[in-house]
Protein backbone atom coordinates (compact mmCIF):
# COMPACT_ATOMS: atom_id res chain seq x y z
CA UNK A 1 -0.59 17.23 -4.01
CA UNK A 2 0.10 15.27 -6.90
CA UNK A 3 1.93 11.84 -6.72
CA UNK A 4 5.60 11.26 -7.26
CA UNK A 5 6.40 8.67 -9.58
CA UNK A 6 7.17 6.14 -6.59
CA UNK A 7 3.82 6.52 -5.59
CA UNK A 8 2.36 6.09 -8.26
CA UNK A 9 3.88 2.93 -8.77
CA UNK A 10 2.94 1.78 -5.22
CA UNK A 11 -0.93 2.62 -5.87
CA UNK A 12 -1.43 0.54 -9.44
CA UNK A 13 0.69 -2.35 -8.08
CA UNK A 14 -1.60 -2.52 -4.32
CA UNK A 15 -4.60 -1.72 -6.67
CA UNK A 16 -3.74 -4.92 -9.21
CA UNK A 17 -6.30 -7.43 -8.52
CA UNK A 18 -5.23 -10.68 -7.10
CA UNK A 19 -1.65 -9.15 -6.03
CA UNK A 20 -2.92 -8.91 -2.53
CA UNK A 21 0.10 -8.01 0.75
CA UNK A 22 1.62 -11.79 0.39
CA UNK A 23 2.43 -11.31 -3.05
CA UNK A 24 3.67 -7.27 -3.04
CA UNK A 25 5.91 -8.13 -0.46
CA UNK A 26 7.67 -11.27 -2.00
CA UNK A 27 7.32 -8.91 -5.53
CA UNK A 28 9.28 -6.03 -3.19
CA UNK A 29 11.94 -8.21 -1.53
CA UNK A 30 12.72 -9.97 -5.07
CA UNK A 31 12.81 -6.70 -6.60
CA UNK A 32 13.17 -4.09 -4.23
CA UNK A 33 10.60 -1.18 -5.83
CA UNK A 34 7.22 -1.30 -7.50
CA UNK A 35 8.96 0.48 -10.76
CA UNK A 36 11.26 -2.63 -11.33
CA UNK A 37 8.66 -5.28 -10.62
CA UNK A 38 6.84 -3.75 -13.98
CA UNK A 39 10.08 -3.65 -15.72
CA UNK A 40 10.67 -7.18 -15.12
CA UNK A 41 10.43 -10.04 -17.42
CA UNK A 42 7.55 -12.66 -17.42
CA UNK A 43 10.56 -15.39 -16.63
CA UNK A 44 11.87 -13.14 -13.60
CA UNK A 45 7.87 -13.02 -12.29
CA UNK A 46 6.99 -15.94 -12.94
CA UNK A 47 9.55 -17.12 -10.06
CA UNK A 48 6.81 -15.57 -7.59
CA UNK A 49 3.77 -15.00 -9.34
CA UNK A 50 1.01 -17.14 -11.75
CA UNK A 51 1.19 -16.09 -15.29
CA UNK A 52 -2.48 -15.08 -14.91
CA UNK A 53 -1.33 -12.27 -12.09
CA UNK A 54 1.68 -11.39 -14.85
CA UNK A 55 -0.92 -10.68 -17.42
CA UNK A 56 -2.78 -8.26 -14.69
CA UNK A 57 0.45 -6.46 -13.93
CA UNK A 58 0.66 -6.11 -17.29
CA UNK A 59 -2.58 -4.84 -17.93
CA UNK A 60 -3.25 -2.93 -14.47
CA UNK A 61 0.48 -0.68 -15.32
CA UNK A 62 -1.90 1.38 -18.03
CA UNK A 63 -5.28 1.05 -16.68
CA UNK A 64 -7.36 4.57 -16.54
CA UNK A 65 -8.40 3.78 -13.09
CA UNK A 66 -5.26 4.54 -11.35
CA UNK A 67 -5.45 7.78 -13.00
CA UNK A 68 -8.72 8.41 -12.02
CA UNK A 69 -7.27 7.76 -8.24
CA UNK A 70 -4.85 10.44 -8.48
CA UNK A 71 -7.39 12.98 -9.68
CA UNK A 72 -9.84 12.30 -6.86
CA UNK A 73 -6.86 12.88 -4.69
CA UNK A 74 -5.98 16.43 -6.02
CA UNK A 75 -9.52 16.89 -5.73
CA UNK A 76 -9.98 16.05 -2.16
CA UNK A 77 -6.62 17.10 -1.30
CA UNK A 78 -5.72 13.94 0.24
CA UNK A 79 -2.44 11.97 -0.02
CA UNK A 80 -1.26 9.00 -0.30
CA UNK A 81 0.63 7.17 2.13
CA UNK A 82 2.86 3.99 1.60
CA UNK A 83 4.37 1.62 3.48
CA UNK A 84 8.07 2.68 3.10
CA UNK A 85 7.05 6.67 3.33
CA UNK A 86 8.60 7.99 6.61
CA UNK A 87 5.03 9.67 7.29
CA UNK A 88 3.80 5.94 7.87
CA UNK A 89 2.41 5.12 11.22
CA UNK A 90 4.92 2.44 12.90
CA UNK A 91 3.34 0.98 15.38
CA UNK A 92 0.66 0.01 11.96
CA UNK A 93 3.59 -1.02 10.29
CA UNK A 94 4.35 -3.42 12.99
CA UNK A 95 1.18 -5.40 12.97
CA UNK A 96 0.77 -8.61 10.87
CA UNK A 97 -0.30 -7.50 7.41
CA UNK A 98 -0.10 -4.17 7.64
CA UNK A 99 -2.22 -2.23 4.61
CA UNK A 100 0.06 -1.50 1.69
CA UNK A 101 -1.01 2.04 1.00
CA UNK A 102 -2.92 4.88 3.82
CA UNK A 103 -5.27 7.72 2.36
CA UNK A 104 -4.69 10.28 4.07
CA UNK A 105 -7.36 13.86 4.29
CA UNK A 106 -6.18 16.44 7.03
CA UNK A 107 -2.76 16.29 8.76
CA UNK A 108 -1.15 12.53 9.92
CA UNK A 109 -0.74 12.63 13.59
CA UNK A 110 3.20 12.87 14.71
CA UNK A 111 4.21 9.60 15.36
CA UNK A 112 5.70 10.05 18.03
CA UNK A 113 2.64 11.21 19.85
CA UNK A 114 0.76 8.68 22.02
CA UNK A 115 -2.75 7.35 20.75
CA UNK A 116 -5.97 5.64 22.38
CA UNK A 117 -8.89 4.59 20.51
CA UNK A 118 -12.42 5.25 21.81
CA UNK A 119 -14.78 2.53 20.40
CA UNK A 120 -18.42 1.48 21.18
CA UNK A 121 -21.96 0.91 20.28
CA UNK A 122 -23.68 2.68 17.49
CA UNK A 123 -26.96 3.10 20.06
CA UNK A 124 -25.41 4.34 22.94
CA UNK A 125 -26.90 5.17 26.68
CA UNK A 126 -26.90 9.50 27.22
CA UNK A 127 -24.33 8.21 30.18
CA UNK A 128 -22.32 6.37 27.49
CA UNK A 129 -22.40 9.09 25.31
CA UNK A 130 -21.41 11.70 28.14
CA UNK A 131 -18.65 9.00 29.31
CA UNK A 132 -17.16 8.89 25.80
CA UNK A 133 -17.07 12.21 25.07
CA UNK A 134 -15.22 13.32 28.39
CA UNK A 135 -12.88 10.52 28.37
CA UNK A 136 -11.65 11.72 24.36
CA UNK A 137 -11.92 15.41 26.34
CA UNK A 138 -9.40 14.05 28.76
CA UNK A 139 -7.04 12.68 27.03
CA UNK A 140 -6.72 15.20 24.00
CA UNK A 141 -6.22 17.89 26.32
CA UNK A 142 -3.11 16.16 27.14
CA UNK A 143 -1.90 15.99 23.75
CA UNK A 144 -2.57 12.04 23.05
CA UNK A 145 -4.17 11.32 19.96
CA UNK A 146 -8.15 9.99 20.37
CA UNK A 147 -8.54 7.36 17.54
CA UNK A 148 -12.20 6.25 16.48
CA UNK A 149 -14.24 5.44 13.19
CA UNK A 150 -16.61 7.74 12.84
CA UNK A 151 -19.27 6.07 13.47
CA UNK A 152 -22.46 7.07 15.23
CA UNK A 153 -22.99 6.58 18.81
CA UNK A 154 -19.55 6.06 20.66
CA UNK A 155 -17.14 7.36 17.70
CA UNK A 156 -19.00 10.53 16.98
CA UNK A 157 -18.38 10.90 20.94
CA UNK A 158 -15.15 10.29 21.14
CA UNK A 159 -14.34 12.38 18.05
CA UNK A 160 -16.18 15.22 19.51
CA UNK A 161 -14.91 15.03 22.62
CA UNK A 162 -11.71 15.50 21.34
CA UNK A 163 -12.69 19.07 19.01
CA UNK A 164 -14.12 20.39 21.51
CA UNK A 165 -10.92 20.78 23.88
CA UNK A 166 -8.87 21.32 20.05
CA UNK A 167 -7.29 18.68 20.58
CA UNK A 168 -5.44 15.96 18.20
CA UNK A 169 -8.07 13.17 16.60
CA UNK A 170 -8.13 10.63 13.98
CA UNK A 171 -10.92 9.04 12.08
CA UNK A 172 -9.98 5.32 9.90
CA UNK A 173 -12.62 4.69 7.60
CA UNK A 174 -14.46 1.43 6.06
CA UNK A 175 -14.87 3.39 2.87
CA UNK A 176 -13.05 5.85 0.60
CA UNK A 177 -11.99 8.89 2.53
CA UNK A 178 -13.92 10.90 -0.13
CA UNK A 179 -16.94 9.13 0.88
CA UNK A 180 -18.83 10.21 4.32
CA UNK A 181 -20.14 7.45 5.88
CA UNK A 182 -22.48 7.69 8.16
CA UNK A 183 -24.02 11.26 6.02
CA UNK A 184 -25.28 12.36 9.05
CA UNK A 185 -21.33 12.84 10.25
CA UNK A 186 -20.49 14.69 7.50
CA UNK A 187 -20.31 18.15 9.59
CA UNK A 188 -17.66 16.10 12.15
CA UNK A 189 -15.92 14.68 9.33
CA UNK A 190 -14.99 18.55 7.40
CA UNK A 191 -14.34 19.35 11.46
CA UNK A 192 -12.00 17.00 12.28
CA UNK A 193 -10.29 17.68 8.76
CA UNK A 194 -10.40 21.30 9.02
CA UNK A 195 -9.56 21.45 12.72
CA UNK A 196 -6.07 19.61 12.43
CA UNK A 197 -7.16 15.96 12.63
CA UNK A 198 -7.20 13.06 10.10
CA UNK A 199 -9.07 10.81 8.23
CA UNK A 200 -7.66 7.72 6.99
CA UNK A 201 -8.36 4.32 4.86
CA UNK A 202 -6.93 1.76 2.67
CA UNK A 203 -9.27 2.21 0.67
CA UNK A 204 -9.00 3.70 -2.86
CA UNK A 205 -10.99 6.71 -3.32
CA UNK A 206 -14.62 6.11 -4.03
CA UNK A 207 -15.16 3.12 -2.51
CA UNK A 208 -18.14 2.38 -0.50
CA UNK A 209 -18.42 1.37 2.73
CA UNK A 210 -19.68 -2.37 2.77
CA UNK A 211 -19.71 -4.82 5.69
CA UNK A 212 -17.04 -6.68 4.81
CA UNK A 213 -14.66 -3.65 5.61
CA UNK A 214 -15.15 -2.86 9.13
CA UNK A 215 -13.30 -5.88 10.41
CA UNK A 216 -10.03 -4.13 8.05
CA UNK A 217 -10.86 -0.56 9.91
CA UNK A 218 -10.85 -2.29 12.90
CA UNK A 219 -7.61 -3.56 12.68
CA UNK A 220 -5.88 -0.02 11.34
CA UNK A 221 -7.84 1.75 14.45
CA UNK A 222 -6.24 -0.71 17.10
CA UNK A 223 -2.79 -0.57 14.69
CA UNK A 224 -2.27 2.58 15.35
CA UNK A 225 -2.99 3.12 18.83
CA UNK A 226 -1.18 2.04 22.33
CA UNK A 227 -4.62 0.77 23.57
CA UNK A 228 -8.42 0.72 22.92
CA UNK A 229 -10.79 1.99 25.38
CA UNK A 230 -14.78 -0.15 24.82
CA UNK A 231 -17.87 2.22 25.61
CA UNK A 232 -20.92 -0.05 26.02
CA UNK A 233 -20.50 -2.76 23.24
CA UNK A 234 -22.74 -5.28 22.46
CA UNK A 235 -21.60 -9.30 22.14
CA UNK A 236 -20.69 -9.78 18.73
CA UNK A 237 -20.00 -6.17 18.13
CA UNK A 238 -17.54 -4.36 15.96
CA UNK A 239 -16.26 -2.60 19.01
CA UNK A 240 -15.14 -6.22 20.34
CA UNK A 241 -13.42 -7.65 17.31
CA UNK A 242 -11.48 -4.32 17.14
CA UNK A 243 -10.53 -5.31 20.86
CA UNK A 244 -9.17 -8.61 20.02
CA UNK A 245 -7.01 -7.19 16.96
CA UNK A 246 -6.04 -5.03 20.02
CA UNK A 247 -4.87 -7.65 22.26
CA UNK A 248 -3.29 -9.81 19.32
CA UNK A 249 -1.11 -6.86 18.49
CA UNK A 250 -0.03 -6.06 22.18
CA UNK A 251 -1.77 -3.24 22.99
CA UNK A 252 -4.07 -2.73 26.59
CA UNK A 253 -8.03 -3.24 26.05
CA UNK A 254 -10.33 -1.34 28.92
């Protein structure tokens, strides 16, 4: 689907470098859409904004690379979602800094459908695996929404648990959701698109998955769920930090 106008504003504004959530959202409450922050003056930005992050606004407004976005999302049929788009999840929306823009492959779950994320090691035990995959069984059989990363180990579990009862899944990538990372997941990745589910990032199209992301994906996963369920993680694992952005944001850890 190609992007409205609005939305095409919202992507090369989150995309500027250096504009960061602080910024958009003192740009947004100042002046109320991404279309009238590039129509403003360099006196009316400068009340928010460096005159170095002006001359990026400036420059980022015509840069190819936003166009290059919206053609990788016609070609993956993937959307984008923003912030003030109905579609967007709210219980994300309520977490402190929430991510500006969602891309979105497959079908959003309805929000008002209950979610639990299923989270773990990468080397699971055959019982973890087995535990994982009939608790996301469980609990998509009864219509709630089994949240992961797609990960190996414990994700893939909990993601296939889920397919193989049909019911509702989501995946929330470190990486662009036209990238499949792990490869060997790329089978449950087209399944869990093609079967009804969704994949989601804030990341622009194309990007890679690098360490420094996870911790973000973490945050989205336990954003968007009522609570987050730990299979077998390790000290110092990503399964545990995505537990503490759990219990920061209010929801139940088990």
């Amino acid at each position: 689907m190609a992007l409205s106008a609005a939305q095409r504003d919202w992507l090369t504004l989150s995309l500027t470098p250096g504009i960061g959530t602080t910024y958009f959202i003192r740009l947004l409450a100042r002046f109320g859409t991404p279309a009238r922050v590039f129509q403003a003056s360099d006196a009316e930005l400068r009340e928010i904004i460096s005159p170095r992050l002006i001359q990026r606004i400036r420059q980022y407004s015509e840069a190819a690379h936003c166009v290059a976005q919206e053609k990788a999302l016609l070609d993956y049929q993937a959307d984008l979602i923003t912030l003030d788009d109905t579609r967007y999840p709210p219980r994300l929306a309520e977490i402190y800094d929430p991510p500006l823009v969602l891309f979105q492959r497959g079908t959003l779950p309805d929000p008002d459908v209950p979610a639990v994320a299923i989270v773990g090691t990468r080397n699971p035990s055959p019982y973890g695996t087995q535990m994982a995959e009939r608790l996301a069984s469980e609990l998509a059989a009864r219509g709630i929404v089994v949240v992961s990363g797609l990960a190996e180990g414990i994700d893939a579990a909990a993601h296939r648990g889920a397919l193989r009862v049909q019911g509702p899944t989501a995946a929330v990538l470190g990486c662009g959701v036209d990238v499949v990372y792990p490869a060997a997941n790329a089978g449950l990745m087209h399944e869990i698109i093609q079967q009804g589910g969704a994949v989601l990032s804030q990341y622009a199209m194309g990007i890679k998955p690098s360490r420094g992301h996870f911790p973000q994906r973490n945050r989205i996963i336990s954003g968007i769920s009522l609570g987050v369920v730990i299979v077998e993680a390790p000290p110092g694992s990503g399964s545990l930090i995505t537990a503490r952005f759990a219990a920061e944001q209010g929801r139940e850890v088990f």
